[in-house]
Protein backbone atom coordinates (compact mmCIF):
# COMPACT_ATOMS: atom_id res chain seq x y z
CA UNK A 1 -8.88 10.07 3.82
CA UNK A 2 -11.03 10.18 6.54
CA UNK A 3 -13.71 12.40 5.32
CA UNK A 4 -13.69 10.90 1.79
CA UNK A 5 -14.97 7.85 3.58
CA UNK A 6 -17.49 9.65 5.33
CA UNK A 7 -18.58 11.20 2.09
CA UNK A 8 -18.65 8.09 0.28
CA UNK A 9 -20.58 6.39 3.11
CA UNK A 10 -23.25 9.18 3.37
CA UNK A 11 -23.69 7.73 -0.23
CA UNK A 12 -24.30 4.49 0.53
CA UNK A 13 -26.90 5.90 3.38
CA UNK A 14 -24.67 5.07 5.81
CA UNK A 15 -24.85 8.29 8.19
CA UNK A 16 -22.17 9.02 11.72
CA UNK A 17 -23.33 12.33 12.49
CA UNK A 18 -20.51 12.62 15.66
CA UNK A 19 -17.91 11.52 13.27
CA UNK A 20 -18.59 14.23 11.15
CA UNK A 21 -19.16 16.60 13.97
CA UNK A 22 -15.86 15.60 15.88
CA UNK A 23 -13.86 15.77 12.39
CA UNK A 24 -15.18 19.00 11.76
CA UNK A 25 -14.01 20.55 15.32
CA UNK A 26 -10.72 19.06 14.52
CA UNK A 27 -10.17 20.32 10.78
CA UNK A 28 -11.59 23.65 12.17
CA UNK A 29 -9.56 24.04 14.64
CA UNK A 30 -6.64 22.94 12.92
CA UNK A 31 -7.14 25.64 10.27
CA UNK A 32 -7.26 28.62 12.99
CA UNK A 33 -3.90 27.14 14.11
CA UNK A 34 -2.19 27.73 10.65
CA UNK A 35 -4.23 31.37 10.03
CA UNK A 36 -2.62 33.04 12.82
CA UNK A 37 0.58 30.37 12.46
CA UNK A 38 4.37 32.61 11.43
CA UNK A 39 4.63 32.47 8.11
CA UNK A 40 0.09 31.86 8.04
CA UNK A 41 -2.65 33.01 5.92
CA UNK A 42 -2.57 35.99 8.26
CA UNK A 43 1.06 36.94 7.51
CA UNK A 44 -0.15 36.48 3.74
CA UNK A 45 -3.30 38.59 4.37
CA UNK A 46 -1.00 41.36 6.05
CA UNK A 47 2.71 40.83 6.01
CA UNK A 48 3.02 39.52 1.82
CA UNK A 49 -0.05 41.57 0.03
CA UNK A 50 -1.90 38.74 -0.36
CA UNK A 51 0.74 37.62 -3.94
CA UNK A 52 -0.84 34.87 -5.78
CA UNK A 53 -0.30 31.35 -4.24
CA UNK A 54 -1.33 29.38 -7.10
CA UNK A 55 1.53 30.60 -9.86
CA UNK A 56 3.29 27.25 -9.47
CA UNK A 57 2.76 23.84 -7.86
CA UNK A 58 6.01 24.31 -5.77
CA UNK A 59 6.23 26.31 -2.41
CA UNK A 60 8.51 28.42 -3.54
CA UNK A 61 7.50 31.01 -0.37
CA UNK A 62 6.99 30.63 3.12
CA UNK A 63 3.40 31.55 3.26
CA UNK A 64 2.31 29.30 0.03
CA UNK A 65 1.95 25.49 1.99
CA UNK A 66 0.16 27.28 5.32
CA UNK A 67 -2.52 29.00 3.10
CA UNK A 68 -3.14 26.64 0.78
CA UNK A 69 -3.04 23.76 3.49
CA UNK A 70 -5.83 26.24 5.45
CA UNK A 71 -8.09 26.70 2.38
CA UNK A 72 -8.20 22.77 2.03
CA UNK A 73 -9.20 22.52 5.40
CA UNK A 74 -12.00 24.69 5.22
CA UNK A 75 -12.90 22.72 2.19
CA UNK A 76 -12.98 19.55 3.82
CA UNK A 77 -14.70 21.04 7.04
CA UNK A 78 -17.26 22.46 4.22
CA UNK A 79 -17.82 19.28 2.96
CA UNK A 80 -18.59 17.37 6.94
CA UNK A 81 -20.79 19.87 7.13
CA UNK A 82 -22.81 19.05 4.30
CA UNK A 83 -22.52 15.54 5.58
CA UNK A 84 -23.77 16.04 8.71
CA UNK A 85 -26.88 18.33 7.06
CA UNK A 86 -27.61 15.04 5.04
CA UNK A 87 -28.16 13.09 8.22
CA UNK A 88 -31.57 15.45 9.02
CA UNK A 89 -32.94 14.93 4.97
């Protein structure tokens, strides 16, 4: 929710660079906790084959909610980013 508000404010010319910054960190860092996390992207990288994850909308495996949970926070990290690059334009 948080950084759909900042996006939407960044809009509106509305611009909290640390926010972004400080949100960022946190999403980042959050992701690096569930890559190397049992049961992680890593274990999916290494331990699974790398099966699909996107076969069905229920987490039928272990590994499924961890990766896709990590790709949406490197989304959303993505997309501070580009927030915070707005700021200097």
């Amino acid at each position: 929710m948080a950084v759909a508000i900042c996006c939407g404010l960044v809009v509106f010319k509305f611009y909290y660079p640390l926010v972004y910054v400080g949100l960022g960190i946190f999403y980042f860092v959050y992701a690096v906790i569930l890559f190397f996390a049992e049961d992680g992207v890593r274990d999916w990288l290494i331990k699974y084959k790398r099966p699909s994850i996107v076969e069905t909308m229920q987490a039928e495996k272990p590994y499924i909610e961890k990766t896709r949970e990590f790709f949406g926070l490197l989304i959303v990290t993505g997309a501070l980013m580009i927030d915070y690059i707005a700021v200097k334009y």
